[in-house]
C-alpha atoms as a PDB file:
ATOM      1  CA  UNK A   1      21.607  -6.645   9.921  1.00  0.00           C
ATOM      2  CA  UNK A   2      24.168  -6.118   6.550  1.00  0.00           C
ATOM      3  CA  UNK A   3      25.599  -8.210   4.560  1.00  0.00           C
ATOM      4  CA  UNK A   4      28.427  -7.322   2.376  1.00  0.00           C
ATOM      5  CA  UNK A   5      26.464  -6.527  -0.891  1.00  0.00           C
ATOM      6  CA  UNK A   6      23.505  -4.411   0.757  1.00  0.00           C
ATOM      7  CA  UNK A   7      21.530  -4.145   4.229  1.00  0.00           C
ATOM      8  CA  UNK A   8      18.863  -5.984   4.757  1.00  0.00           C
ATOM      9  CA  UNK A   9      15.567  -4.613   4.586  1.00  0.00           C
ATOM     10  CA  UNK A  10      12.564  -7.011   4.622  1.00  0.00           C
ATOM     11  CA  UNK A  11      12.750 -10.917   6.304  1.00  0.00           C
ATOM     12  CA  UNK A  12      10.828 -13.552   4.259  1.00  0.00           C
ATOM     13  CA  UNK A  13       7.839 -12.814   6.335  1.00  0.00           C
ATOM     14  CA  UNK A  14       7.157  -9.394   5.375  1.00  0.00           C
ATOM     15  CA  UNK A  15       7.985  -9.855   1.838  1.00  0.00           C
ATOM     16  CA  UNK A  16       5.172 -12.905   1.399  1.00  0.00           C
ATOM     17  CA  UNK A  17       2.722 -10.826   3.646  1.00  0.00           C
ATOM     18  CA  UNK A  18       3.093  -7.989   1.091  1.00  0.00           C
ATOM     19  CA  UNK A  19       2.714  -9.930  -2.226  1.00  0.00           C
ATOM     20  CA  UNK A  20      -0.251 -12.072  -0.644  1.00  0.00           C
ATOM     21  CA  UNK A  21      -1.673  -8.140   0.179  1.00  0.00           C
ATOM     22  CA  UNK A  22      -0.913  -7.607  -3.997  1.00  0.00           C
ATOM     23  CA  UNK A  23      -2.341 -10.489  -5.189  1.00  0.00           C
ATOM     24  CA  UNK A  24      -5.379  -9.950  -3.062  1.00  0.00           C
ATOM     25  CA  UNK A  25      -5.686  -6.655  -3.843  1.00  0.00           C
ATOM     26  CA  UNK A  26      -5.108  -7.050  -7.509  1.00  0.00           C
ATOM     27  CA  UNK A  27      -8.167  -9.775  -7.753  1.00  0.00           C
ATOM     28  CA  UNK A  28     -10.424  -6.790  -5.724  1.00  0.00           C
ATOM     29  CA  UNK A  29      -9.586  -4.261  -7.589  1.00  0.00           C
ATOM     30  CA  UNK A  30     -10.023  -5.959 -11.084  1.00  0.00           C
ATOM     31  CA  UNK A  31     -13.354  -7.937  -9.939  1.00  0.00           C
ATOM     32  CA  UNK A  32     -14.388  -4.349  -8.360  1.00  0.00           C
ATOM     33  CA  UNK A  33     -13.512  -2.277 -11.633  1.00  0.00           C
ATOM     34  CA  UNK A  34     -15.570  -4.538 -13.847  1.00  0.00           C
ATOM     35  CA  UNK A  35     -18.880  -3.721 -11.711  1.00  0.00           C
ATOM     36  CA  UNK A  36     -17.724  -0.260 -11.802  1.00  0.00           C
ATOM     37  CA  UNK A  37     -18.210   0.829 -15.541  1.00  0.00           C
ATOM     38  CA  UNK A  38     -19.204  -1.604 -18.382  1.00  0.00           C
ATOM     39  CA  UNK A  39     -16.166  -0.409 -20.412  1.00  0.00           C
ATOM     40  CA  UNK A  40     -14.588  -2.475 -17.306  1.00  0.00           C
ATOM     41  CA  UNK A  41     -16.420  -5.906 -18.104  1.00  0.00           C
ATOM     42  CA  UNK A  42     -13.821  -7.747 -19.203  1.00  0.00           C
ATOM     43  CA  UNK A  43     -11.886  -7.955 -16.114  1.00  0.00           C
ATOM     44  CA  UNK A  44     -14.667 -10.275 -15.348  1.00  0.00           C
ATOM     45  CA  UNK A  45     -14.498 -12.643 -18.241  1.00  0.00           C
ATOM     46  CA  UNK A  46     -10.301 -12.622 -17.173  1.00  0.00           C
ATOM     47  CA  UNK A  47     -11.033 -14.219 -14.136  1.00  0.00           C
ATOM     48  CA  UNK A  48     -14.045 -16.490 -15.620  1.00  0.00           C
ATOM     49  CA  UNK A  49     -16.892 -14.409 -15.590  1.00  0.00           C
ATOM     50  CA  UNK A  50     -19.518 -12.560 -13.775  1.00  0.00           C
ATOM     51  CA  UNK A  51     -20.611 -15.010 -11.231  1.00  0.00           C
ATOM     52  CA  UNK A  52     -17.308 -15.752 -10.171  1.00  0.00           C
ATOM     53  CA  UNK A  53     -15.836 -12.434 -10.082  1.00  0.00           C
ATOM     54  CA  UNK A  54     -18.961 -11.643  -7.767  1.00  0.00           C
ATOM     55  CA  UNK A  55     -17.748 -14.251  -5.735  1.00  0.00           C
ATOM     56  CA  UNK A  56     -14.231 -13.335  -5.813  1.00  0.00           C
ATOM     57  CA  UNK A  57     -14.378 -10.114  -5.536  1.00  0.00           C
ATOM     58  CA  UNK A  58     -15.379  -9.730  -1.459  1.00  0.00           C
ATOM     59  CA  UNK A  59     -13.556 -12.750  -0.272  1.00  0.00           C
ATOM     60  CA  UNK A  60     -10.656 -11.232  -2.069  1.00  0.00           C
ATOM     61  CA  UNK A  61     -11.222  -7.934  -0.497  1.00  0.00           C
ATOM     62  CA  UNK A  62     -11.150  -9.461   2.968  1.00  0.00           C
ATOM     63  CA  UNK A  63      -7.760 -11.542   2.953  1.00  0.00           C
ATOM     64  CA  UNK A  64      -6.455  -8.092   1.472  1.00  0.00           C
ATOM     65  CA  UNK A  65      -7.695  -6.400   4.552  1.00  0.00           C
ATOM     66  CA  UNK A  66      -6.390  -9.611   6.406  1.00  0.00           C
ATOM     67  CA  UNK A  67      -3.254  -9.386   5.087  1.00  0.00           C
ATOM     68  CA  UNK A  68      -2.845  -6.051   5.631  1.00  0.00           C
ATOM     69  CA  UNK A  69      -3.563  -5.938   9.190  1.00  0.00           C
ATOM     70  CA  UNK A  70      -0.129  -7.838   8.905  1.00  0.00           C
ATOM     71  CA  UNK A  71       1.515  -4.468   7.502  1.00  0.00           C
ATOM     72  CA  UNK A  72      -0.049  -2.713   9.906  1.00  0.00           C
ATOM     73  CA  UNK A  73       1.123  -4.379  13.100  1.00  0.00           C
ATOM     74  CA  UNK A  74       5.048  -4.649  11.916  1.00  0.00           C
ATOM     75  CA  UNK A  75       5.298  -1.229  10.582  1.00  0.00           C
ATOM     76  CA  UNK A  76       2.979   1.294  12.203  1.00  0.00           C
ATOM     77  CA  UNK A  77       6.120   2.519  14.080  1.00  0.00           C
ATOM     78  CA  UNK A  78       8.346   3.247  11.042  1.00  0.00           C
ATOM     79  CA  UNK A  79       5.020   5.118   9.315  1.00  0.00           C
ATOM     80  CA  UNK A  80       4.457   7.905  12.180  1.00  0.00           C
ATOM     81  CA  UNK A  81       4.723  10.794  10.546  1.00  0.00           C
ATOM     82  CA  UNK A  82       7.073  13.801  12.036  1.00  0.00           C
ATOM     83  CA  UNK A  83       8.658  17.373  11.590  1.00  0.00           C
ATOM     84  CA  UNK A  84      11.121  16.461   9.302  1.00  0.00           C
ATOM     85  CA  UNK A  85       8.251  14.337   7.550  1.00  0.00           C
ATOM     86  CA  UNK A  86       6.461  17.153   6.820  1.00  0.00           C
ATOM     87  CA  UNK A  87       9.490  19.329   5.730  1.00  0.00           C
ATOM     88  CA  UNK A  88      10.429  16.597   3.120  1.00  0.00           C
ATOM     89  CA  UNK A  89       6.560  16.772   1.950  1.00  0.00           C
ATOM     90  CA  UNK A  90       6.923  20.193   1.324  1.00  0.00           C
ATOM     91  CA  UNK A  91      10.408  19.877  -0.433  1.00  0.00           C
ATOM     92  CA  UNK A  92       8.535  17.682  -2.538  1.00  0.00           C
ATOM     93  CA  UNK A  93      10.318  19.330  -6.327  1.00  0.00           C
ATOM     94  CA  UNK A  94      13.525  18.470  -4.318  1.00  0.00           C
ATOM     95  CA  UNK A  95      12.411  15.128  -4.308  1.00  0.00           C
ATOM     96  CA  UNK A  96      11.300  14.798  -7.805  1.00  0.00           C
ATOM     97  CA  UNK A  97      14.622  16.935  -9.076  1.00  0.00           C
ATOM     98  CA  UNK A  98      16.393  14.209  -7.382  1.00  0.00           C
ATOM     99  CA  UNK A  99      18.153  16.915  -5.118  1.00  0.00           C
ATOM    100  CA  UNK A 100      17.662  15.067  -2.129  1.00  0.00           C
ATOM    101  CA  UNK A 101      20.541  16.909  -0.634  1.00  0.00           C
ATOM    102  CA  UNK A 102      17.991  19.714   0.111  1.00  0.00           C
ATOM    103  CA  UNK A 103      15.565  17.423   2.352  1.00  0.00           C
ATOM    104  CA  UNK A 104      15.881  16.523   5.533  1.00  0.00           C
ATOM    105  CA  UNK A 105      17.569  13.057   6.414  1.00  0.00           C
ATOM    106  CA  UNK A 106      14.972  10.262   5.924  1.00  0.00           C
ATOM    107  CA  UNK A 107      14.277   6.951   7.916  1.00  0.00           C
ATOM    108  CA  UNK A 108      13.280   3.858   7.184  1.00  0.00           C
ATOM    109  CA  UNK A 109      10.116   5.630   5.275  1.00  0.00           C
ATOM    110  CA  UNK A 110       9.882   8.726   3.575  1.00  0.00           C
ATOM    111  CA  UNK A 111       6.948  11.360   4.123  1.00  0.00           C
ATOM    112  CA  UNK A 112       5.232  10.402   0.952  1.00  0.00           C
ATOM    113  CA  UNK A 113       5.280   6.842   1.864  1.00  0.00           C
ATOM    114  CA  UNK A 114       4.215   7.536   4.831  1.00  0.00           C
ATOM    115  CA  UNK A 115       1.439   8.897   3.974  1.00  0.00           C
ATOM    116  CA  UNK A 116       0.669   6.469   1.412  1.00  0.00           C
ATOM    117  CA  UNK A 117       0.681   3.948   4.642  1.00  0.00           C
ATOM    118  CA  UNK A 118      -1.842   5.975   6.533  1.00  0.00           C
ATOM    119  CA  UNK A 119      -4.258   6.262   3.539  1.00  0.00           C
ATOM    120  CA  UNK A 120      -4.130   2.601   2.921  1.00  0.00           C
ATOM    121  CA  UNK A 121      -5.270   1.958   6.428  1.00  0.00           C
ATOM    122  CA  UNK A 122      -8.458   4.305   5.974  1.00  0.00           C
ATOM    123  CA  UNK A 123      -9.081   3.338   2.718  1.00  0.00           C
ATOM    124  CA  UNK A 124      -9.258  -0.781   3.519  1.00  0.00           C
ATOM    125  CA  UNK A 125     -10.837   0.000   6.489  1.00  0.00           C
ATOM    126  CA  UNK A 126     -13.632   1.952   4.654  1.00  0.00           C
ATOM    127  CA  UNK A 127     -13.769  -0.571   2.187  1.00  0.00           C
ATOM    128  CA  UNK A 128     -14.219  -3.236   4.670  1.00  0.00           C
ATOM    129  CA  UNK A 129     -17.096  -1.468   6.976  1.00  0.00           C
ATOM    130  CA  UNK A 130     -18.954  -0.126   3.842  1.00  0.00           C
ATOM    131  CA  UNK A 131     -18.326  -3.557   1.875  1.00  0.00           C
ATOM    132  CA  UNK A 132     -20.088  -5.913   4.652  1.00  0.00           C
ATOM    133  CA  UNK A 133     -22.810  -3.309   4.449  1.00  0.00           C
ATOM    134  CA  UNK A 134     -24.658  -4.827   1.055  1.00  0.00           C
ATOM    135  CA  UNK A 135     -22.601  -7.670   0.644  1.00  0.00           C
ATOM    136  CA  UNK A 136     -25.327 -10.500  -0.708  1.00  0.00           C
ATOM    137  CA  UNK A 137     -26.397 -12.370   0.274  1.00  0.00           C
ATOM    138  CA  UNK A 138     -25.164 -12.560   3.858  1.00  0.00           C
ATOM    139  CA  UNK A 139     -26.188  -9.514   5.021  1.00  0.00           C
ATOM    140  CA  UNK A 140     -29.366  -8.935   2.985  1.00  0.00           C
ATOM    141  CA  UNK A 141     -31.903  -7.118   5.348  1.00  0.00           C
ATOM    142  CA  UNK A 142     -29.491  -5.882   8.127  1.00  0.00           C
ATOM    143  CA  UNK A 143     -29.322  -2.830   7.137  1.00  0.00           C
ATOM    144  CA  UNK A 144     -31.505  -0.104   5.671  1.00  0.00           C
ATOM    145  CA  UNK A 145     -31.208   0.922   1.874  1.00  0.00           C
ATOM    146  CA  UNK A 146     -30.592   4.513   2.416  1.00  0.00           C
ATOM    147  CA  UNK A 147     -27.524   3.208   4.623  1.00  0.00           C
ATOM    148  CA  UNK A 148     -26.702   0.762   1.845  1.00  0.00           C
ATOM    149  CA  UNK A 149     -26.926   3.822  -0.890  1.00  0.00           C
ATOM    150  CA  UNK A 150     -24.210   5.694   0.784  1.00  0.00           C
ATOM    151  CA  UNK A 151     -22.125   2.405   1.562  1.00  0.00           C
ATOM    152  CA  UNK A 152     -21.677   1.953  -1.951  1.00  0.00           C
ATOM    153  CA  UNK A 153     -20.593   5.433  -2.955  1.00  0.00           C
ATOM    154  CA  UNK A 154     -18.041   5.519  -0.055  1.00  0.00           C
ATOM    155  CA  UNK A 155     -17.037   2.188  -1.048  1.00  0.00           C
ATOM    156  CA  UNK A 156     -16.713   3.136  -4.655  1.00  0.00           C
ATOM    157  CA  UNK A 157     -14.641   6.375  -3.417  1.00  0.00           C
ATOM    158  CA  UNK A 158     -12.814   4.855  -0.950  1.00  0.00           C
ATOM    159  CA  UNK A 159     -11.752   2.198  -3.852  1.00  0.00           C
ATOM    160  CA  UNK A 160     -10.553   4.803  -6.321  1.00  0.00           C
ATOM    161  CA  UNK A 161      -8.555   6.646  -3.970  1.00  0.00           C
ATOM    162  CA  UNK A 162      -6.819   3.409  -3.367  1.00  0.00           C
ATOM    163  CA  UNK A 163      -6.315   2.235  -6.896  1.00  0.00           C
ATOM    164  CA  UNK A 164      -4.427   5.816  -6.975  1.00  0.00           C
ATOM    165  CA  UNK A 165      -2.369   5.476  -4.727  1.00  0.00           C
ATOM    166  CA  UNK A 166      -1.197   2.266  -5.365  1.00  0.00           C
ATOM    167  CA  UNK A 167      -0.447   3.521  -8.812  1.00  0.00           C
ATOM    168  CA  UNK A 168       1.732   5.873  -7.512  1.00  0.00           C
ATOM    169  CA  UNK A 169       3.631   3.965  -4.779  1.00  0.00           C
ATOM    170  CA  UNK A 170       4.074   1.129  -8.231  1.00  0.00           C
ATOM    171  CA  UNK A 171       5.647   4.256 -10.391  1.00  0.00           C
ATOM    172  CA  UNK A 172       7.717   5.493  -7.454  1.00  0.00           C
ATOM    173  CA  UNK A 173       9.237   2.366  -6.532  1.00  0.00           C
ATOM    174  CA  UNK A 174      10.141   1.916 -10.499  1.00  0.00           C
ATOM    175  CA  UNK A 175      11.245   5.375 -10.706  1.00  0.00           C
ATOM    176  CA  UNK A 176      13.550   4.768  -7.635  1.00  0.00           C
ATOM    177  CA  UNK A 177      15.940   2.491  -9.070  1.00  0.00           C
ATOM    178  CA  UNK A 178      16.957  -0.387  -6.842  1.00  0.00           C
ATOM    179  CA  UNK A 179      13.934  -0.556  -4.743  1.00  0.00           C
ATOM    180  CA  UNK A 180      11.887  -3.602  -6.484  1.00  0.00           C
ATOM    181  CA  UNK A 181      15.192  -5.066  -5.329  1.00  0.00           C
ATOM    182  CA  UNK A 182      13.806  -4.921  -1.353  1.00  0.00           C
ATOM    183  CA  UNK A 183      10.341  -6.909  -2.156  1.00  0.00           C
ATOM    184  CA  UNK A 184      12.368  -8.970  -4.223  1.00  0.00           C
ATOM    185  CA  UNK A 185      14.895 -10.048  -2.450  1.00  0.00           C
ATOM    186  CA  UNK A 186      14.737  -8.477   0.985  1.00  0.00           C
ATOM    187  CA  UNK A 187      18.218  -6.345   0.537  1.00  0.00           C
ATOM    188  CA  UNK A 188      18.790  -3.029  -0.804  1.00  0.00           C
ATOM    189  CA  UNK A 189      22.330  -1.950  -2.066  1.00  0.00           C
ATOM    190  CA  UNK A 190      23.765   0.861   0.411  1.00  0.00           C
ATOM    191  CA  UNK A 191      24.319   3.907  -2.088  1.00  0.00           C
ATOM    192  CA  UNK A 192      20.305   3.005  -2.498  1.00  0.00           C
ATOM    193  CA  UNK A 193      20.151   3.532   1.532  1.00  0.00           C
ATOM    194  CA  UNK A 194      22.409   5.841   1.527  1.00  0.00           C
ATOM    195  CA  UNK A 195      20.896   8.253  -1.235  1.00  0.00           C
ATOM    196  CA  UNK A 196      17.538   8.253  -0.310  1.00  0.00           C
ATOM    197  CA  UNK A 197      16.852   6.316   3.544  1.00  0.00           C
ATOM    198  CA  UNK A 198      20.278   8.341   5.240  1.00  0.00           C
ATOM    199  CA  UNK A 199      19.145   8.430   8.782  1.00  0.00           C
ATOM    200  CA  UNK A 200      17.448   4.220   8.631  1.00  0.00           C
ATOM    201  CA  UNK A 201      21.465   3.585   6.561  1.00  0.00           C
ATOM    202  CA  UNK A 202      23.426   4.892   9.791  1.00  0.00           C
ATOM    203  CA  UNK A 203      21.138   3.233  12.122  1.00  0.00           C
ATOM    204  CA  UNK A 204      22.097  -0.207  10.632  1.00  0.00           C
ATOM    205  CA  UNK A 205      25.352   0.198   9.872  1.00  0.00           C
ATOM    206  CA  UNK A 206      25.702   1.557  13.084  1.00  0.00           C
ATOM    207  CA  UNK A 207      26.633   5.147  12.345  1.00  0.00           C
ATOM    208  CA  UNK A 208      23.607   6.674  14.656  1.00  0.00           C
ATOM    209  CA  UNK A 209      21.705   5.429  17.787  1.00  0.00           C
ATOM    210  CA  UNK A 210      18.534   3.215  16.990  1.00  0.00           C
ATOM    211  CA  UNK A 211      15.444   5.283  17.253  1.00  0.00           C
END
């Protein structure tokens, strides 16, 4: 679906889904940094101190996870990753040169943010399954404390991988100008689709066959 000034990208829907999935995941990540390091504290006294950013901090992480599951079910398809997903990860200084003349035609996701799909979805996930494991106090004794030992170092692993990664998808979509626009306000401008989503631009302007 166009409209004259750009092609739609993102209903109403997907756009609240994936700032509820920021906000959630911003309130985790801050609650979860301050119990990290004590440097980190004061990400706790932000959001009004330890006892609440105890409390905060797993409910938060679930309606992330929630949320997410959202993601997950309406754009799974988009995020399989193919041969000409792999050639564009390995014309990666293409990419950053801004020659992407020299990589294969892109969808409606690049390789990188493909991937950056996938390792959400194992990250969350191990943050959720390691999380419930010593989360106080409803699941005090059921499970073992060497099991809980390892929970928390996955889950502390699993959580800085993430914070990564969201760092970089944050810089890329920055560096890419004209792409805020699309969470923003659902339409991108066509030299945007054009220049860097060429095969997802002739698919809707009706150039190429839908995949």
């Amino acid at each position: 679906m166009s409209k004259a000034e750009g092609l739609y990208r993102y209903s109403d829907g997907d756009r609240i889904n994936h700032w509820m999935v920021v906000l959630c995941f911003m309130v985790a990540a801050a609650t979860g940094l301050a119990f990290f390091h004590p440097s980190l504290y004061w990400l706790a006294e932000v959001l009004g101190g330890g006892p609440w950013a105890r409390i905060l901090h797993p409910f938060a992480g679930v309606l992330a996870f929630v949320c997410f599951v959202g993601m997950i079910v309406r754009f799974w398809r988009h995020n399989i990753i193919g041969a000409n997903d792999r050639e564009w990860l390995r014309r990666w200084r293409d990419v950053l040169a801004d020659r992407e003349d020299r990589v294969p035609e892109v969808g409606r996701y690049n390789g990188g943010q493909k991937v950056l799909f996938w390792l959400m979805v194992v990250c969350l996930v191990l943050l959720l399954a390691t999380g419930i494991v010593f989360w106080r106090p409803y699941f005090r004794d059921a499970f073992p404390i060497g099991l809980i030992r390892i929970a928390t170092l996955l889950h502390s692993v699993a959580a800085v991988v993430l914070i990564g990664g969201i760092i970089v998808h944050i810089y890329a979509a920055i560096w890419v100008k004209g792409t805020v626009r699309a969470m923003t306000m659902g339409t991108v401008a066509r030299n945007w689709a054009r220049k860097h989503h060429l095969g997802w631009y002739k698919e809707e302007t009706g150039t190429a066959p839908r995949r």
